[in-house]
PDB file of N, CA and C in Angstrom:
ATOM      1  N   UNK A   1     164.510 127.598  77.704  1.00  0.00           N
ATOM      2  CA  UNK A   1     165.371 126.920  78.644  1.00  0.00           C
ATOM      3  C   UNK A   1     166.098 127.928  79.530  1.00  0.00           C
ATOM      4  N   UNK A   2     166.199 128.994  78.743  1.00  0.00           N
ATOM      5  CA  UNK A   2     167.267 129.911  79.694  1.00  0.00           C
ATOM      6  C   UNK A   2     166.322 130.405  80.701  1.00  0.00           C
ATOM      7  N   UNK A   3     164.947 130.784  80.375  1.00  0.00           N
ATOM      8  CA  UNK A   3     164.357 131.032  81.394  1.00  0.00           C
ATOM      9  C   UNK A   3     163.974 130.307  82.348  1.00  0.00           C
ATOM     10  N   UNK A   4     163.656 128.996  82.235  1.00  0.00           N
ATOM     11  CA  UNK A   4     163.731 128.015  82.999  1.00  0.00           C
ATOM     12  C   UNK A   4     164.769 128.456  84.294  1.00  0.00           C
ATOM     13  N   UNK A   5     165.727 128.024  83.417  1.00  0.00           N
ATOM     14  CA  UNK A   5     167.378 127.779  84.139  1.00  0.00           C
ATOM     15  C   UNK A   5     167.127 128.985  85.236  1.00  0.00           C
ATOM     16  N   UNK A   6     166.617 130.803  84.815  1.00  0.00           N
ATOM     17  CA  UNK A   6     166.956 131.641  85.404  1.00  0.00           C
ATOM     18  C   UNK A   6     165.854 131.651  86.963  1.00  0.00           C
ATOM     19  N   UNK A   7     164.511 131.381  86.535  1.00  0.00           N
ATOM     20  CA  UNK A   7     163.577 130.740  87.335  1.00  0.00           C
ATOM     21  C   UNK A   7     163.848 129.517  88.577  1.00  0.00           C
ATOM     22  N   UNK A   8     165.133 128.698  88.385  1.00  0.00           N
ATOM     23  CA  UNK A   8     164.926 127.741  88.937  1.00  0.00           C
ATOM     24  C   UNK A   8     166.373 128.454  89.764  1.00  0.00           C
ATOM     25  N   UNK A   9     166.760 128.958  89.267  1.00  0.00           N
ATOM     26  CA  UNK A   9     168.054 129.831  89.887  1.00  0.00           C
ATOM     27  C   UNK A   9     167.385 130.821  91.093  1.00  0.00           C
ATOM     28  N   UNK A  10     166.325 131.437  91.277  1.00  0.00           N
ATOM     29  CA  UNK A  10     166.156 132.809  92.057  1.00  0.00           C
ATOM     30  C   UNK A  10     165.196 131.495  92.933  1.00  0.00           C
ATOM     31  N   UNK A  11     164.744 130.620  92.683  1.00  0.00           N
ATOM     32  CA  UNK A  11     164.246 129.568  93.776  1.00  0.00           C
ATOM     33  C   UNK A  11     164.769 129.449  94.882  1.00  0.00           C
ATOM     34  N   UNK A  12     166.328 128.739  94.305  1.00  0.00           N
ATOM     35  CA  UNK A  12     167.635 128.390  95.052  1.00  0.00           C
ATOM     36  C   UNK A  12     167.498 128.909  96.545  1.00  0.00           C
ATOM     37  N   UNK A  13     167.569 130.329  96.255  1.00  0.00           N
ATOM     38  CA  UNK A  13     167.406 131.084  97.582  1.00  0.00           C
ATOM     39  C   UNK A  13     166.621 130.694  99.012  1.00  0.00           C
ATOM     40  N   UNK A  14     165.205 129.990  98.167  1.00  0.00           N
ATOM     41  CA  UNK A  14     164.325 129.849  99.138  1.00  0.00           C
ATOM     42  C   UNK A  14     164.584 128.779  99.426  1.00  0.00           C
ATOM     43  N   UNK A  15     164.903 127.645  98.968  1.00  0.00           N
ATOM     44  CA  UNK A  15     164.876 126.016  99.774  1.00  0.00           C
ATOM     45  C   UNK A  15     165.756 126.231 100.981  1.00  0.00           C
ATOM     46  N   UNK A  16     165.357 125.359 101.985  1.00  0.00           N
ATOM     47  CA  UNK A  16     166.180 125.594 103.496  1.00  0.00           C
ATOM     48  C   UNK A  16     166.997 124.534 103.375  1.00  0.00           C
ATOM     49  N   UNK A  17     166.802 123.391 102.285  1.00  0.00           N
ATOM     50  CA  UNK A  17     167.360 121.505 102.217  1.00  0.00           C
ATOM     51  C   UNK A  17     168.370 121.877 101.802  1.00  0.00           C
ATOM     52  N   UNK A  18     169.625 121.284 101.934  1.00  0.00           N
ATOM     53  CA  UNK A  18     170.993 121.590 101.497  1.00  0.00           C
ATOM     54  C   UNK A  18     171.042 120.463 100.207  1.00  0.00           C
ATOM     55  N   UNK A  19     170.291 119.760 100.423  1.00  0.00           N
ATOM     56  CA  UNK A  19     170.727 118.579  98.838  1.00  0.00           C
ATOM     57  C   UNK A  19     169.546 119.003  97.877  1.00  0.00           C
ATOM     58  N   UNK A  20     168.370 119.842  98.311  1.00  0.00           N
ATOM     59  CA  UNK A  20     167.220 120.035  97.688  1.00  0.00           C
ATOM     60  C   UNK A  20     167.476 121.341  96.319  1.00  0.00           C
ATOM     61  N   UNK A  21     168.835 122.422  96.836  1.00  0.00           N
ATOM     62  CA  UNK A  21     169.222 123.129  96.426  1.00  0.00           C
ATOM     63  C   UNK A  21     170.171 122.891  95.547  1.00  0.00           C
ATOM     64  N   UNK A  22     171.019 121.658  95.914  1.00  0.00           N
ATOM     65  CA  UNK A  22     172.265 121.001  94.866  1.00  0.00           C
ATOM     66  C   UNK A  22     171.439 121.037  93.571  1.00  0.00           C
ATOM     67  N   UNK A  23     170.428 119.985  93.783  1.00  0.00           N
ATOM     68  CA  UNK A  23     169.485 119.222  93.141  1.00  0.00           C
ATOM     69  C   UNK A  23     168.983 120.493  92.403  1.00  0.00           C
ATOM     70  N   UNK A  24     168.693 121.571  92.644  1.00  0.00           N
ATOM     71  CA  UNK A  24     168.310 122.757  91.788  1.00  0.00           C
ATOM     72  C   UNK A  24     169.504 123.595  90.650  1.00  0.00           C
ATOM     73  N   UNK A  25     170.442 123.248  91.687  1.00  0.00           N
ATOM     74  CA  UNK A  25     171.585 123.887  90.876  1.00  0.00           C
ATOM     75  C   UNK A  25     171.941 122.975  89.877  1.00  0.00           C
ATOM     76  N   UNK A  26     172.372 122.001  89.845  1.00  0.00           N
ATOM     77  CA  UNK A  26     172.633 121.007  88.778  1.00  0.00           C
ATOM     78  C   UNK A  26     171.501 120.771  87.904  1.00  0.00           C
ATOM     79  N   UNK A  27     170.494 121.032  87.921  1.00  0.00           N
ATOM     80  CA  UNK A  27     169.424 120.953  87.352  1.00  0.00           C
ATOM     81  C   UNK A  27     169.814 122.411  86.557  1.00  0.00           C
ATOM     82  N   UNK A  28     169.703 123.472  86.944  1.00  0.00           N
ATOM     83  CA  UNK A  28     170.243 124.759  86.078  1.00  0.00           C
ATOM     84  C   UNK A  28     171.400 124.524  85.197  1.00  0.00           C
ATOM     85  N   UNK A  29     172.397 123.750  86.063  1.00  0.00           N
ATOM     86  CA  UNK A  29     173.837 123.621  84.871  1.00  0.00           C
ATOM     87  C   UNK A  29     173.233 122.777  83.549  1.00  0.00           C
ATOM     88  N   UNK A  30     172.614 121.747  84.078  1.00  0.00           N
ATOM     89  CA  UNK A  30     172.172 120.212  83.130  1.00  0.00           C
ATOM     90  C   UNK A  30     171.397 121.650  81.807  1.00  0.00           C
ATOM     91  N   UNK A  31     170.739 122.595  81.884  1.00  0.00           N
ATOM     92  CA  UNK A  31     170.119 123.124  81.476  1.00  0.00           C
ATOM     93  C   UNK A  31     170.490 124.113  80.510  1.00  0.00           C
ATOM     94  N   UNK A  32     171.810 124.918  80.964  1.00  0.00           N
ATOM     95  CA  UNK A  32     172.834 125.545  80.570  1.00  0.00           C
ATOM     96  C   UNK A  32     173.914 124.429  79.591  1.00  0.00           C
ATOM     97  N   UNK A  33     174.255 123.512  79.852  1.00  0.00           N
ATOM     98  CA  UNK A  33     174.819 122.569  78.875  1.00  0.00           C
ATOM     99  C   UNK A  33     173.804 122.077  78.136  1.00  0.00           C
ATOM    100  N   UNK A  34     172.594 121.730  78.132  1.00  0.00           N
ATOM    101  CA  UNK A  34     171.771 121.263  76.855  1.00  0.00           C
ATOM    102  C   UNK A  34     171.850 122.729  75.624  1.00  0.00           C
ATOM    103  N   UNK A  35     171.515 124.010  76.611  1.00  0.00           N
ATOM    104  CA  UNK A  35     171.088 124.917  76.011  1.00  0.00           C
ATOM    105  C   UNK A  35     172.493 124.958  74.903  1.00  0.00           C
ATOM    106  N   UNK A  36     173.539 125.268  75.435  1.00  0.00           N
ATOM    107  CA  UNK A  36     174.822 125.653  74.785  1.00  0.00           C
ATOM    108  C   UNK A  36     175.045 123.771  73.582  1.00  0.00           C
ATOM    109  N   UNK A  37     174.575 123.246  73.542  1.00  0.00           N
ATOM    110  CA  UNK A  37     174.669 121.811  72.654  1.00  0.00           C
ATOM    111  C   UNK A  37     174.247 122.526  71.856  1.00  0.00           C
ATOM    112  N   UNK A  38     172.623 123.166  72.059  1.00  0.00           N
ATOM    113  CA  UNK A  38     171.895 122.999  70.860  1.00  0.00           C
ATOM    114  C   UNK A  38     172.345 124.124  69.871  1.00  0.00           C
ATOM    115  N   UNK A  39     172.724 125.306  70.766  1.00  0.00           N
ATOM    116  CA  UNK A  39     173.478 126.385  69.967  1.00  0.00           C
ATOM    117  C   UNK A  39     174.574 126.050  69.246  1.00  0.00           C
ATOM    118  N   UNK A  40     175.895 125.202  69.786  1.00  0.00           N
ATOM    119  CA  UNK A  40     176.646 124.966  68.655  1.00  0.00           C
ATOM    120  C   UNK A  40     175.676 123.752  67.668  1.00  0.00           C
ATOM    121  N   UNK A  41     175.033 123.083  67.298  1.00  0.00           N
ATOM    122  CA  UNK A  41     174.646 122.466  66.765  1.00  0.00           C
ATOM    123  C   UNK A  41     174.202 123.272  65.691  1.00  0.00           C
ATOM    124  N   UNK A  42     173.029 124.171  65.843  1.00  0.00           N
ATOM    125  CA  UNK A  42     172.194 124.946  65.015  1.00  0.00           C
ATOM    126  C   UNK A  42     173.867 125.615  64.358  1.00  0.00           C
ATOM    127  N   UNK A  43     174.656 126.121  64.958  1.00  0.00           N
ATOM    128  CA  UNK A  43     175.840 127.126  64.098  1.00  0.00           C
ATOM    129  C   UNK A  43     176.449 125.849  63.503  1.00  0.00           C
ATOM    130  N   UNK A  44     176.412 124.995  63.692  1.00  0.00           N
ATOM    131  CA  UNK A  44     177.431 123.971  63.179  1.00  0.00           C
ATOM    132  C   UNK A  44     176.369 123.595  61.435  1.00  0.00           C
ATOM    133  N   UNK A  45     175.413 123.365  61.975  1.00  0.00           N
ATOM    134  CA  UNK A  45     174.246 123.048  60.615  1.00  0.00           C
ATOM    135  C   UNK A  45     174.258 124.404  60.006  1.00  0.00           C
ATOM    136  N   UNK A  46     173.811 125.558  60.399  1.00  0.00           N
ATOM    137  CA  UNK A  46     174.140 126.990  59.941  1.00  0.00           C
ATOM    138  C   UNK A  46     175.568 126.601  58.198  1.00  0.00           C
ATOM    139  N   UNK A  47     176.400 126.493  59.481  1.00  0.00           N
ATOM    140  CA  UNK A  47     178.101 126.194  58.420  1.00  0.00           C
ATOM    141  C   UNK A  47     178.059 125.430  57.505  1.00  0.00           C
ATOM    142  N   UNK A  48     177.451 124.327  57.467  1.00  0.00           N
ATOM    143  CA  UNK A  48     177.609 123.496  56.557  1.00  0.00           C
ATOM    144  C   UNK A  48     176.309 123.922  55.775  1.00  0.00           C
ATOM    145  N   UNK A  49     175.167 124.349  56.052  1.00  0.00           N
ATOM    146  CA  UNK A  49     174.033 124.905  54.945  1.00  0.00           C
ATOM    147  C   UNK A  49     174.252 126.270  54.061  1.00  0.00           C
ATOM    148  N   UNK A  50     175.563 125.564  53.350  1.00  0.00           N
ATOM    149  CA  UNK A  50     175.502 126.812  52.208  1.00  0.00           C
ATOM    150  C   UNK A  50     176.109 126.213  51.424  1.00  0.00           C
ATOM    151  N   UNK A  51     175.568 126.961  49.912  1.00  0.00           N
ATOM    152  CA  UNK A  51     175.830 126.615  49.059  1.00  0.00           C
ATOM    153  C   UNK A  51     174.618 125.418  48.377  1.00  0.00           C
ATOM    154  N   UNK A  52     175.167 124.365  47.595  1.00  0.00           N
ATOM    155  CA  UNK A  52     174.196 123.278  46.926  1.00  0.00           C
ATOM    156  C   UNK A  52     173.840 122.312  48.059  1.00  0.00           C
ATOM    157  N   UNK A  53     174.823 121.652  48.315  1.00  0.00           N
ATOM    158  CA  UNK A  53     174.710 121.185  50.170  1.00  0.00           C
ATOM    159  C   UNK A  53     173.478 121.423  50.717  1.00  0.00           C
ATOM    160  N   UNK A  54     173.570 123.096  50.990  1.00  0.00           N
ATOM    161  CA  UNK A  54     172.800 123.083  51.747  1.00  0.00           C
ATOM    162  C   UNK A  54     171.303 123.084  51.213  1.00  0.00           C
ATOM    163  N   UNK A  55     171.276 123.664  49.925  1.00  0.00           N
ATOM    164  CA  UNK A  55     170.050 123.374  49.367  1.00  0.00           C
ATOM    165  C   UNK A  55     169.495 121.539  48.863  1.00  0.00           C
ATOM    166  N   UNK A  56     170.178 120.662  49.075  1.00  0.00           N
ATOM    167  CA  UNK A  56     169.876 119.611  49.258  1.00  0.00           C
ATOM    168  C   UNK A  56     169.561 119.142  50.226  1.00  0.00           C
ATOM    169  N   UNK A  57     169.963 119.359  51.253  1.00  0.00           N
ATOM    170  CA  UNK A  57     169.761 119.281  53.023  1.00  0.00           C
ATOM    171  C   UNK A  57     168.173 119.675  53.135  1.00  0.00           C
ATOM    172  N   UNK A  58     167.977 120.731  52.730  1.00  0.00           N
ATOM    173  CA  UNK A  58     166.880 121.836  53.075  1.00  0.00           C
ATOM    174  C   UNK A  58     165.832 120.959  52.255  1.00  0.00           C
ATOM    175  N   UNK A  59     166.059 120.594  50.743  1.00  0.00           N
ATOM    176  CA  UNK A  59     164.943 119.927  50.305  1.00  0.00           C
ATOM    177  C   UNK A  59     164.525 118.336  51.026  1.00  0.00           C
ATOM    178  N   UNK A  60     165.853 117.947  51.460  1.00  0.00           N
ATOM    179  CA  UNK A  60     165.394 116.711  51.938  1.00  0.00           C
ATOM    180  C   UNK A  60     164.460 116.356  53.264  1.00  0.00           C
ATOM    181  N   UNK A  61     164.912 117.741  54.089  1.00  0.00           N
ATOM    182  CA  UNK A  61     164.350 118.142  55.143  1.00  0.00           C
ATOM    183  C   UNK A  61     162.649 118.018  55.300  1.00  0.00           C
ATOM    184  N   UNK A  62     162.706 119.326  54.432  1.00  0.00           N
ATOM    185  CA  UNK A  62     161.214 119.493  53.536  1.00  0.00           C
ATOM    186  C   UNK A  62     160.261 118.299  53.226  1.00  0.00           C
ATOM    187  N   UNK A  63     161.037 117.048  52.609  1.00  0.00           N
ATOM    188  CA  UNK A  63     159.638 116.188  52.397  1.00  0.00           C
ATOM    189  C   UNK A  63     159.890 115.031  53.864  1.00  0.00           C
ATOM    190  N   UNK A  64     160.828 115.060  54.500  1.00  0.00           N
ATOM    191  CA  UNK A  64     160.805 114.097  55.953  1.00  0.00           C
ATOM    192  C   UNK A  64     159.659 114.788  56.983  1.00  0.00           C
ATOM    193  N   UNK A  65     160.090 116.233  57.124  1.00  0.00           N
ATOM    194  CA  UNK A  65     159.150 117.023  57.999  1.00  0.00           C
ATOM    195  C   UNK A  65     158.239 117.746  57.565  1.00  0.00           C
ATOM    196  N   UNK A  66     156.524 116.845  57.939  1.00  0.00           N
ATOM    197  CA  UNK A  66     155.030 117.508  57.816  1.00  0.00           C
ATOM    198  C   UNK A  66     155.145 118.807  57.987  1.00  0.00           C
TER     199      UNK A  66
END
């Protein structure tokens, strides 16, 4: 995603459309806020996977996901 985001960023430059470029930039932010969700998410699951917890989590995981 970040590369995405950084790709769709050095574009920017080239569009001549003034809403075509919004439309790029908000598309980078939308991209930058998913990215930063999923990071606290993973640290947030990180925190709570320790200990027995988390080894129950992990086994339950295990037989839901092939």
């Amino acid at each position: 995603m970040f590369a995405t985001g950084t790709a769709l960023k050095s574009v920017v430059r080239l569009v001549d459309q003034p809403q075509a470029s919004e439309r790029l930039l908000r598309a980078v932010d939308d991209l930058a806020e998913t990215s930063k969700i999923i990071r606290s998410t993973i640290f947030g699951l990180r925190a709570r996977d320790s200990g027995r917890a988390g080894q129950e989590l992990r086994a339950r995981t295990a037989t839901v996901v092939p």
